[in-house]
PDB file of N, CA and C in Angstrom:
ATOM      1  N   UNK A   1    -111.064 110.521  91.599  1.00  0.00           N
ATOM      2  CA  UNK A   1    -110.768 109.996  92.912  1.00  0.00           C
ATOM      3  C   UNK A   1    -109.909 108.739  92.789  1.00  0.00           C
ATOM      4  N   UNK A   2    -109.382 108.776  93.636  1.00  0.00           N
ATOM      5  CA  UNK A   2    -108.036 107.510  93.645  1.00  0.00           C
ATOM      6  C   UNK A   2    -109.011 106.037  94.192  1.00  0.00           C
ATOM      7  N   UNK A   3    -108.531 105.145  93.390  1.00  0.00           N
ATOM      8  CA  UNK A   3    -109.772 103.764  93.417  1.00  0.00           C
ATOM      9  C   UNK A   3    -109.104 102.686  94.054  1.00  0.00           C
ATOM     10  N   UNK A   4    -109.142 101.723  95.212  1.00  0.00           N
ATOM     11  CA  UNK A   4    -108.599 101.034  95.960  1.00  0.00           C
ATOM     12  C   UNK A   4    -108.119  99.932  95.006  1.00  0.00           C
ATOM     13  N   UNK A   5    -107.352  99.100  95.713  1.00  0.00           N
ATOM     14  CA  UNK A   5    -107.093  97.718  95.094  1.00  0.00           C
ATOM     15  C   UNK A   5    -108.213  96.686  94.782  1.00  0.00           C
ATOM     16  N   UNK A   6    -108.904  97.233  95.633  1.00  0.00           N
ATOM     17  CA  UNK A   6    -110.623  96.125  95.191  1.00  0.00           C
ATOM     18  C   UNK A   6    -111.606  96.673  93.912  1.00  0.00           C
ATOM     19  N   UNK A   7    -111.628  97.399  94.071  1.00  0.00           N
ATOM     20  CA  UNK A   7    -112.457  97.780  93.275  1.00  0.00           C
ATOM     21  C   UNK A   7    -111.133  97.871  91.637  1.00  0.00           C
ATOM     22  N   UNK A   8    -109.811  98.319  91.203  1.00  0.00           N
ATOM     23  CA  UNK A   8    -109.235  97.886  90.455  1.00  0.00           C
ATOM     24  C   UNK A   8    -109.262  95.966  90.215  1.00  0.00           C
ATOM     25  N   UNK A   9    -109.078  95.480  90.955  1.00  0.00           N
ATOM     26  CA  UNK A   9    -109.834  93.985  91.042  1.00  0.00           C
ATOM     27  C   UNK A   9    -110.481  93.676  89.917  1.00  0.00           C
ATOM     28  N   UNK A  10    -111.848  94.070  90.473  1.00  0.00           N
ATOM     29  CA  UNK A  10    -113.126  93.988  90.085  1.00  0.00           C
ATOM     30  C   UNK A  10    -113.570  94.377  88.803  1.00  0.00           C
ATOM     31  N   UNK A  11    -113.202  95.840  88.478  1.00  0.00           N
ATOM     32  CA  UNK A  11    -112.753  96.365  87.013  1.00  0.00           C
ATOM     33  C   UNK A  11    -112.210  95.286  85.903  1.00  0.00           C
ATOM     34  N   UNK A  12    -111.160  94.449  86.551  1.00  0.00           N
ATOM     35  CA  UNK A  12    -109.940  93.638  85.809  1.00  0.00           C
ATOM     36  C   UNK A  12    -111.442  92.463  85.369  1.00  0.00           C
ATOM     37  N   UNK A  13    -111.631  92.303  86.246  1.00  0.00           N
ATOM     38  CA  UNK A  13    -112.408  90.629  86.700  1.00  0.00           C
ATOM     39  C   UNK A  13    -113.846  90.790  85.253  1.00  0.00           C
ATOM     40  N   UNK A  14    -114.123  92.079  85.657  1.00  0.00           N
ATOM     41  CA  UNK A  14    -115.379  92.411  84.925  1.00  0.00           C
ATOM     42  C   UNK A  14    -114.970  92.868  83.463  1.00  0.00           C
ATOM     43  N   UNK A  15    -113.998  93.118  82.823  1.00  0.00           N
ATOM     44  CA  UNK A  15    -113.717  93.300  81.649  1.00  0.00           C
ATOM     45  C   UNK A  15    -113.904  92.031  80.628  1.00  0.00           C
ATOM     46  N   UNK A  16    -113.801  91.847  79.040  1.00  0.00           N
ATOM     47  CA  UNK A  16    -114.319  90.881  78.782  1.00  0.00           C
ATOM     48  C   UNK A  16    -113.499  90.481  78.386  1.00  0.00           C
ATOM     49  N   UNK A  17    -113.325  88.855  78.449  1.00  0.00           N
ATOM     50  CA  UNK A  17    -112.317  88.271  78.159  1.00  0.00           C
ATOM     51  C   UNK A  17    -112.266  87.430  77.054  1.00  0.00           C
ATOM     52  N   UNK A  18    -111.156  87.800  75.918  1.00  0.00           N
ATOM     53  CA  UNK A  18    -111.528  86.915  74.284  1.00  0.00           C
ATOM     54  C   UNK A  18    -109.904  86.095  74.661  1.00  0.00           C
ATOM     55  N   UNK A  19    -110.501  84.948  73.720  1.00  0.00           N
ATOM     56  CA  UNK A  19    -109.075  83.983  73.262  1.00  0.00           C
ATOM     57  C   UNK A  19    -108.567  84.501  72.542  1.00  0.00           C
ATOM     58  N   UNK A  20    -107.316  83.990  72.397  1.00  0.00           N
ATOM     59  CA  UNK A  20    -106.428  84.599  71.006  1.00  0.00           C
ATOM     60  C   UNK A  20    -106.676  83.197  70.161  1.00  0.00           C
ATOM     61  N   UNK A  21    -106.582  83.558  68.614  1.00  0.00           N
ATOM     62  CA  UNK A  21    -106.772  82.507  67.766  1.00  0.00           C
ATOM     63  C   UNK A  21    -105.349  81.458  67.477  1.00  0.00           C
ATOM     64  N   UNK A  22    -105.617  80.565  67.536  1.00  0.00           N
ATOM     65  CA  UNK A  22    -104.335  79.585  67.368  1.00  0.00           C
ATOM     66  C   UNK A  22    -103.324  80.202  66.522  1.00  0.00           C
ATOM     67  N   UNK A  23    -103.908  80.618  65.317  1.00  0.00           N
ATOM     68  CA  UNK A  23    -102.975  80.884  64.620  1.00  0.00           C
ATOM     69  C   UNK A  23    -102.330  82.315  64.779  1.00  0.00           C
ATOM     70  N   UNK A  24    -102.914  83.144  65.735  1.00  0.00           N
ATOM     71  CA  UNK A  24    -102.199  83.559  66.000  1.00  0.00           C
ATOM     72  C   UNK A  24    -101.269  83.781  66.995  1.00  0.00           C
ATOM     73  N   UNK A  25    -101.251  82.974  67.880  1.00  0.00           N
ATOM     74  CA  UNK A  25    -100.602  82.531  69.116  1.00  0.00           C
ATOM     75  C   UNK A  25     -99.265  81.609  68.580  1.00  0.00           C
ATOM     76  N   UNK A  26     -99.676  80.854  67.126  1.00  0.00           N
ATOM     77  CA  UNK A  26     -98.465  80.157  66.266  1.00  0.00           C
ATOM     78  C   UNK A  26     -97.635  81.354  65.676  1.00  0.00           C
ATOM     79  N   UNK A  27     -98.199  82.435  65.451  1.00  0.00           N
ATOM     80  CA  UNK A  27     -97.603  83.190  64.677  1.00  0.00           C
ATOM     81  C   UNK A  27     -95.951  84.202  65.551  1.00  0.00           C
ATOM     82  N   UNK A  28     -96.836  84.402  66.676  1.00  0.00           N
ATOM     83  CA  UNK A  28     -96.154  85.202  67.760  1.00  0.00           C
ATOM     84  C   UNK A  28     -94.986  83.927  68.300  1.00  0.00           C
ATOM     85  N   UNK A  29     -95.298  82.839  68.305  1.00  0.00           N
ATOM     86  CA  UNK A  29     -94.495  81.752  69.025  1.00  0.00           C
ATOM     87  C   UNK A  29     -93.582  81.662  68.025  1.00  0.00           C
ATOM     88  N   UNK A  30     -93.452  81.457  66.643  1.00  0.00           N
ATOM     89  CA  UNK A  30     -92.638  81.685  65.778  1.00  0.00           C
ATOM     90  C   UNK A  30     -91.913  82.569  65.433  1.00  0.00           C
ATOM     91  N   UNK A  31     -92.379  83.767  65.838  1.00  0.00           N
ATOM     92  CA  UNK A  31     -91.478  85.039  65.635  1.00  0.00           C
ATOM     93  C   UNK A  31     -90.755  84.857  67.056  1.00  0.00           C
ATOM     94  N   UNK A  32     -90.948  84.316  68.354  1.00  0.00           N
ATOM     95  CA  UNK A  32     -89.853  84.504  69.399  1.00  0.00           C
ATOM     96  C   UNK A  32     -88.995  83.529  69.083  1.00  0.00           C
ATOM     97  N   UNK A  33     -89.449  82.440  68.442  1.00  0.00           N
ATOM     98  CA  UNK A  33     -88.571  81.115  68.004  1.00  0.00           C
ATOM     99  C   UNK A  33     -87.074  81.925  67.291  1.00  0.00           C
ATOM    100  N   UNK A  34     -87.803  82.301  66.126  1.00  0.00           N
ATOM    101  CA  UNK A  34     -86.502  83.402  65.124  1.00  0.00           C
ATOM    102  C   UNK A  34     -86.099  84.467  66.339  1.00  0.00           C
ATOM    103  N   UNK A  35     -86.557  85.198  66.968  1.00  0.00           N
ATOM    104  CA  UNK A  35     -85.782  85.837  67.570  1.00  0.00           C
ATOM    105  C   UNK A  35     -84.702  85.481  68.234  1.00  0.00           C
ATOM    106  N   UNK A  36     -85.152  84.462  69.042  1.00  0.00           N
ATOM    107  CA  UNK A  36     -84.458  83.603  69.720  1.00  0.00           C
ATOM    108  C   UNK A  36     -83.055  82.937  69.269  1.00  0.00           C
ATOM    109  N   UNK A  37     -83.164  82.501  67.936  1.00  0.00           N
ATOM    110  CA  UNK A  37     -82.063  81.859  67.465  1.00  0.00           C
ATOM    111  C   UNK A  37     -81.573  83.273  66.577  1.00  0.00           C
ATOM    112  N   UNK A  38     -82.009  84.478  66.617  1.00  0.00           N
ATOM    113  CA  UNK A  38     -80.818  85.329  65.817  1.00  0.00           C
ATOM    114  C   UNK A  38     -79.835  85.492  67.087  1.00  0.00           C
ATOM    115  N   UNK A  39     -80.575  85.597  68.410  1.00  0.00           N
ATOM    116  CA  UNK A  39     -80.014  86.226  69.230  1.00  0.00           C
ATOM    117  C   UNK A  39     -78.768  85.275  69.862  1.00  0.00           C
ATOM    118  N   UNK A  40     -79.059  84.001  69.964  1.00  0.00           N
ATOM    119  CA  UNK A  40     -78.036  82.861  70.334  1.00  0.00           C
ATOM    120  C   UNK A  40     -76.696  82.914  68.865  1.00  0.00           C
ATOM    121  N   UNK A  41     -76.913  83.251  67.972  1.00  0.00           N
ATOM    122  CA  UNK A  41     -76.106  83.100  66.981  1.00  0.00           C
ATOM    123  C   UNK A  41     -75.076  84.578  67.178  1.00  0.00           C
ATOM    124  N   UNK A  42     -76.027  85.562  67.597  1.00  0.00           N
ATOM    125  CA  UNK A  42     -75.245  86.869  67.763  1.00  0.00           C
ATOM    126  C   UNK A  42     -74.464  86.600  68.978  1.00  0.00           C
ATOM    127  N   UNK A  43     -74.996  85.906  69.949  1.00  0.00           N
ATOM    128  CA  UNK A  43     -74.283  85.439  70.919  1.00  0.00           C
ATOM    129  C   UNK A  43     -72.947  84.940  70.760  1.00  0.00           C
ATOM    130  N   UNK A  44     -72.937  83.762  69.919  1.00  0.00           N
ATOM    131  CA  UNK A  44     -71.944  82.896  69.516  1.00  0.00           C
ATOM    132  C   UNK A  44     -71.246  83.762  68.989  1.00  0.00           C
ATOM    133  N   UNK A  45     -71.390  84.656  67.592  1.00  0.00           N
ATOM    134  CA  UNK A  45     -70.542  85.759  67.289  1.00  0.00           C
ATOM    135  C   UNK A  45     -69.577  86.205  68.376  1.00  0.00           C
ATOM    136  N   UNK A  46     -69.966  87.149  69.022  1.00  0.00           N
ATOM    137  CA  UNK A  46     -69.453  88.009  69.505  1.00  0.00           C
ATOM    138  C   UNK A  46     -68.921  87.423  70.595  1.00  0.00           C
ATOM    139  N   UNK A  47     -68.903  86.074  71.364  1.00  0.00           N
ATOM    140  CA  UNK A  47     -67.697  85.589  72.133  1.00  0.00           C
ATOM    141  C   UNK A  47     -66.886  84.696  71.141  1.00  0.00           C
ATOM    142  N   UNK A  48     -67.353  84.544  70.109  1.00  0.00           N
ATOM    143  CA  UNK A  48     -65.543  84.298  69.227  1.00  0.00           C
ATOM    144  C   UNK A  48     -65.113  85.052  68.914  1.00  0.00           C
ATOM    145  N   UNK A  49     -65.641  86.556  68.403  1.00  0.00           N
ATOM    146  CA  UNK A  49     -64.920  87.488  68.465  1.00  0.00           C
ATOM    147  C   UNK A  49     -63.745  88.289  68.770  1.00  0.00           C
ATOM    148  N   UNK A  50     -64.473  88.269  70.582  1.00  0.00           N
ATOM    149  CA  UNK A  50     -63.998  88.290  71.992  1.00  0.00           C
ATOM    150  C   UNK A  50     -62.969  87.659  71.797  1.00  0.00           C
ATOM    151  N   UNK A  51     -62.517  86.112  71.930  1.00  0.00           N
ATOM    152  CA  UNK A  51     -61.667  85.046  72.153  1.00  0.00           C
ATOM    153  C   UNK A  51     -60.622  85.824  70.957  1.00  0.00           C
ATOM    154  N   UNK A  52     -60.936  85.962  69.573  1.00  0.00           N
ATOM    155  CA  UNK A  52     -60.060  86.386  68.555  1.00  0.00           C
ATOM    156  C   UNK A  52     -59.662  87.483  68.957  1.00  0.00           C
ATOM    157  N   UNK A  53     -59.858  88.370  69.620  1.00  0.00           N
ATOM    158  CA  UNK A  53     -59.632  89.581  69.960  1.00  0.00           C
ATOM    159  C   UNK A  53     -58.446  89.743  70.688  1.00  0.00           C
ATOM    160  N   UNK A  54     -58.593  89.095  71.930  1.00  0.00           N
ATOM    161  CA  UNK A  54     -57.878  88.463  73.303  1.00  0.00           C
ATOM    162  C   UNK A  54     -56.703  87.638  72.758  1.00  0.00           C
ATOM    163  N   UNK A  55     -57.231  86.645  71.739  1.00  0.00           N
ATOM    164  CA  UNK A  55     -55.458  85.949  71.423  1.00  0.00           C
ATOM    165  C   UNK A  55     -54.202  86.806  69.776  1.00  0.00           C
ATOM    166  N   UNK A  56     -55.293  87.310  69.448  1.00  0.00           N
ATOM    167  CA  UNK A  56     -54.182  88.176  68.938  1.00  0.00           C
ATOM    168  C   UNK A  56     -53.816  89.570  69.429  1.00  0.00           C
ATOM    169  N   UNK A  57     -54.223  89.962  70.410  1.00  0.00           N
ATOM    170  CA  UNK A  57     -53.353  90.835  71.763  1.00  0.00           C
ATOM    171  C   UNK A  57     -52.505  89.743  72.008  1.00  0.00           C
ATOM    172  N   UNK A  58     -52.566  88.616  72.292  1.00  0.00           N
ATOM    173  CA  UNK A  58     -51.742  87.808  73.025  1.00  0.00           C
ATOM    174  C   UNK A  58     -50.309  87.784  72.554  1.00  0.00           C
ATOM    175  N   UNK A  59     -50.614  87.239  70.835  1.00  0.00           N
ATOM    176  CA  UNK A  59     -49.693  87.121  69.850  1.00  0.00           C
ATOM    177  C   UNK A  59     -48.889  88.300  70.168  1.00  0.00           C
ATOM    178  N   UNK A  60     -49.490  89.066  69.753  1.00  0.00           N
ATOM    179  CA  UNK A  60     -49.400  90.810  69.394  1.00  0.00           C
ATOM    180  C   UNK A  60     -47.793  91.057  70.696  1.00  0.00           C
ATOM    181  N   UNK A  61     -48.591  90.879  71.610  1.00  0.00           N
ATOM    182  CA  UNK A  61     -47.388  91.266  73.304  1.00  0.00           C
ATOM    183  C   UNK A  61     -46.227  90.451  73.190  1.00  0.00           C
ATOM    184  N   UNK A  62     -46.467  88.759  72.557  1.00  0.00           N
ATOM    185  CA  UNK A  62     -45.184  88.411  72.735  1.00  0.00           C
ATOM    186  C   UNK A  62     -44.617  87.994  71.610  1.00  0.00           C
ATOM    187  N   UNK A  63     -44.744  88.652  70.490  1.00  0.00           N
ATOM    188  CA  UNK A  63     -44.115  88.290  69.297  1.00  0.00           C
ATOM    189  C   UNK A  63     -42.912  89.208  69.310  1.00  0.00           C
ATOM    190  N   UNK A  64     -42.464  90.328  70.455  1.00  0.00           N
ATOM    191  CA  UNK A  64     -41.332  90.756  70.447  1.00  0.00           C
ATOM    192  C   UNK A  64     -40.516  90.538  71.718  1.00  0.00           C
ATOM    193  N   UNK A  65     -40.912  89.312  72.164  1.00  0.00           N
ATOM    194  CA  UNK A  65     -39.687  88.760  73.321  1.00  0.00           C
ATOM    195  C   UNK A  65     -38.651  88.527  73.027  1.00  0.00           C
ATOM    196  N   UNK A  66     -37.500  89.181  72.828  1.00  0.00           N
ATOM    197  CA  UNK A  66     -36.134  88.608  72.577  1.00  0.00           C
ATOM    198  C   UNK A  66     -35.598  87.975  73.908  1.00  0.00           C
ATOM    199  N   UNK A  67     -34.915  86.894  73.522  1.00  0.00           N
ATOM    200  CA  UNK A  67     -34.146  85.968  74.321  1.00  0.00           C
ATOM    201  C   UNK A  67     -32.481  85.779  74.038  1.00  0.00           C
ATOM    202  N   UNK A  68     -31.843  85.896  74.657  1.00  0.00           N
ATOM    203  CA  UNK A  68     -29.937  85.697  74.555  1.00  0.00           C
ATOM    204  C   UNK A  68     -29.576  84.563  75.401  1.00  0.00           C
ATOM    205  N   UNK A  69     -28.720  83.746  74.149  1.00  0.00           N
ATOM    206  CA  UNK A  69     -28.314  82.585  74.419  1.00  0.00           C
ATOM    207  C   UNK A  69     -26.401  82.623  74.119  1.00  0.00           C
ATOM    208  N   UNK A  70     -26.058  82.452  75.546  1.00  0.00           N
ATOM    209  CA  UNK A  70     -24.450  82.356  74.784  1.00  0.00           C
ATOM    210  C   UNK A  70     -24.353  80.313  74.831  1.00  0.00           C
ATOM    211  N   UNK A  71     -23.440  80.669  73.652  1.00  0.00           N
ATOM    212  CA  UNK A  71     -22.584  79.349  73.264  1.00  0.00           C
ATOM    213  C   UNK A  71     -21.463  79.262  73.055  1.00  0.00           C
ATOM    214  N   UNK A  72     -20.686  78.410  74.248  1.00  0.00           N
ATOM    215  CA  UNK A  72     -19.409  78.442  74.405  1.00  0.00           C
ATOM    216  C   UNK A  72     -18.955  76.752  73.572  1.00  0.00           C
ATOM    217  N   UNK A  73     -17.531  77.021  72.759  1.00  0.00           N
ATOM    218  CA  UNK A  73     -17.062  76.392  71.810  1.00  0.00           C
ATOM    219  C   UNK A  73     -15.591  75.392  72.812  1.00  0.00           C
ATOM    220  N   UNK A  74     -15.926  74.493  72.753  1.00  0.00           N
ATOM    221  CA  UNK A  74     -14.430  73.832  73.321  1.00  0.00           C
ATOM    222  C   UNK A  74     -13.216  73.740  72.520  1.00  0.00           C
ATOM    223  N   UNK A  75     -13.340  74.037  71.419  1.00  0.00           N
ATOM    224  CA  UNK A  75     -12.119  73.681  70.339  1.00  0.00           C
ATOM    225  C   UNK A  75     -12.010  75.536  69.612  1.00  0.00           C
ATOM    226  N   UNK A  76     -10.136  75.711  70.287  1.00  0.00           N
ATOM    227  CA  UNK A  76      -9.876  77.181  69.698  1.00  0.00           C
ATOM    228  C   UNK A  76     -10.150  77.428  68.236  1.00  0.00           C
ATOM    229  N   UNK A  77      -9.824  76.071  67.501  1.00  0.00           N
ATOM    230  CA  UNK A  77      -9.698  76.117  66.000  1.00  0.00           C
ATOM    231  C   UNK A  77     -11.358  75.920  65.024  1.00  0.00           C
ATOM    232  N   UNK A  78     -12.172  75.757  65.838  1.00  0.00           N
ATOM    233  CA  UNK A  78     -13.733  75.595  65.379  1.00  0.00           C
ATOM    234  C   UNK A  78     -13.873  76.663  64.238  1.00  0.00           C
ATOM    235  N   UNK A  79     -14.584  76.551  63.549  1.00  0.00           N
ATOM    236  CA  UNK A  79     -15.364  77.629  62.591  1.00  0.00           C
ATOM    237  C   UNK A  79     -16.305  77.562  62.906  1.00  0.00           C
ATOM    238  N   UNK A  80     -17.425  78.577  63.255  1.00  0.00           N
ATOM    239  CA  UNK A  80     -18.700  78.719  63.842  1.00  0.00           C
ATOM    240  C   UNK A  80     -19.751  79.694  63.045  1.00  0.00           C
ATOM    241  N   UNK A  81     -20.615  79.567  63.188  1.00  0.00           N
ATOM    242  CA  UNK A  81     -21.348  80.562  62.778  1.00  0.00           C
ATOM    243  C   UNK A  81     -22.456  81.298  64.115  1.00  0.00           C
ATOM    244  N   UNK A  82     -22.358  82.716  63.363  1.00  0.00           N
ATOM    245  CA  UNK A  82     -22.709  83.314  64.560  1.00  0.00           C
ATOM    246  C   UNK A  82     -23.989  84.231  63.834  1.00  0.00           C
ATOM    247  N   UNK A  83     -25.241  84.564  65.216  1.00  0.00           N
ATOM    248  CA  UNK A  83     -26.241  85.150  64.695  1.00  0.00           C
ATOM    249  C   UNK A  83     -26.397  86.171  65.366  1.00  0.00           C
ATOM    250  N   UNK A  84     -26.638  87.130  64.838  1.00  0.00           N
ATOM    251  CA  UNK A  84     -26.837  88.233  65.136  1.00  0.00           C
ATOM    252  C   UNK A  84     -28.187  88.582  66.024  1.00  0.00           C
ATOM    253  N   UNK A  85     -28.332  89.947  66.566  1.00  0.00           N
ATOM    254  CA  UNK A  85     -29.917  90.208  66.926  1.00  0.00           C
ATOM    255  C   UNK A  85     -31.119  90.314  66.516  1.00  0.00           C
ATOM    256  N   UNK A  86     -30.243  90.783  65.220  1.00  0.00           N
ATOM    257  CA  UNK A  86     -31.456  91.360  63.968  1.00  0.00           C
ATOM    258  C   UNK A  86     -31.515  90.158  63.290  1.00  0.00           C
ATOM    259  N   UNK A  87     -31.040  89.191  62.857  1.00  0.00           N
ATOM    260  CA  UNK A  87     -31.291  87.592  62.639  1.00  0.00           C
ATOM    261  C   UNK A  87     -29.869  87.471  61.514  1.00  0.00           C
ATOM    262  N   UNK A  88     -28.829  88.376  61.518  1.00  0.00           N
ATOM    263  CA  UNK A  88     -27.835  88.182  60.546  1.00  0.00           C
ATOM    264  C   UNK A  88     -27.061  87.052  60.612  1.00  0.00           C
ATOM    265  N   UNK A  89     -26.546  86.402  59.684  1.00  0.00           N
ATOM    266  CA  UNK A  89     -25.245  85.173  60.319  1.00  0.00           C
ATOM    267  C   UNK A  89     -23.920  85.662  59.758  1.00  0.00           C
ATOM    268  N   UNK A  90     -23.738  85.890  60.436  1.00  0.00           N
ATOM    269  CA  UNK A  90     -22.102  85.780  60.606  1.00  0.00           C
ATOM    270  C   UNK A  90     -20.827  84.372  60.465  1.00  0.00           C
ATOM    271  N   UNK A  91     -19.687  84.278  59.700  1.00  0.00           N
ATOM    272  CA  UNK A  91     -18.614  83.597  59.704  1.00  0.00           C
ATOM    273  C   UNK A  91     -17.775  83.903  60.267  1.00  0.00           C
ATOM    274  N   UNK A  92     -17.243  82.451  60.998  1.00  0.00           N
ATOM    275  CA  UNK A  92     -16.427  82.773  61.562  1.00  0.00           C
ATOM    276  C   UNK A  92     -15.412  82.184  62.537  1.00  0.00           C
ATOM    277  N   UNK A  93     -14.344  82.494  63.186  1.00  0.00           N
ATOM    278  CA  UNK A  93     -13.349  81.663  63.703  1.00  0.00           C
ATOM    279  C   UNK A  93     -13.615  81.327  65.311  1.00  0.00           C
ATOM    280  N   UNK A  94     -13.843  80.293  66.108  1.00  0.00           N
ATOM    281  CA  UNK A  94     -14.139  80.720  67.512  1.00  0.00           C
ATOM    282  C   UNK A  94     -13.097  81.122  68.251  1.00  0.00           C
ATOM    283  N   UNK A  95     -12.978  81.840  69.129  1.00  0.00           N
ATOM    284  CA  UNK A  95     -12.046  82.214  70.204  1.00  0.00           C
ATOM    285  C   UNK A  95     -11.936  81.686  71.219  1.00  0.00           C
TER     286      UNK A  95
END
């Protein structure tokens, strides 16, 4: 038969009730202590990780931005040197 909330109560109330021994209440408090600090350290891990992850994507996207720069020479007779795309230098006379 299904037993009300009072009488579950009462059951609870009337059961017998022991202490736990210090030492072992030290024992359990020490093992959440270590848990505790593996879990903050795994923590720390894995958002530097994260961060390392995120900035070398970063690197990664713009380490192939090419940029074009012209440079204009005031003197016809200059010798200049000139660079290429691929990073070559070139000699040479300006125009």
């Amino acid at each position: 038969m299904a037993e009300t909330t009072e009488e579950k109560k009462e059951q609870i109330t009337e059961q017998e009730h022991r202490d736990v021994p210090y030492e072992v209440h030290k024992e359990i408090v020490d093992m959440l202590d270590a848990h505790n600090r593996r879990l903050t350290y795994t923590i720390i891990f894995l958002i530097c990780v994260i961060f390392m992850i995120v900035a070398t994507g970063i690197w990664f996207l713009n380490q192939y931005e090419y940029t074009t720069e012209t440079v204009t020479v005031d003197s016809s007779d200059g010798v200049a040197n000139y660079l290429g795309g691929d990073g070559s230098i070139t000699n040479g006379n300006a125009r």
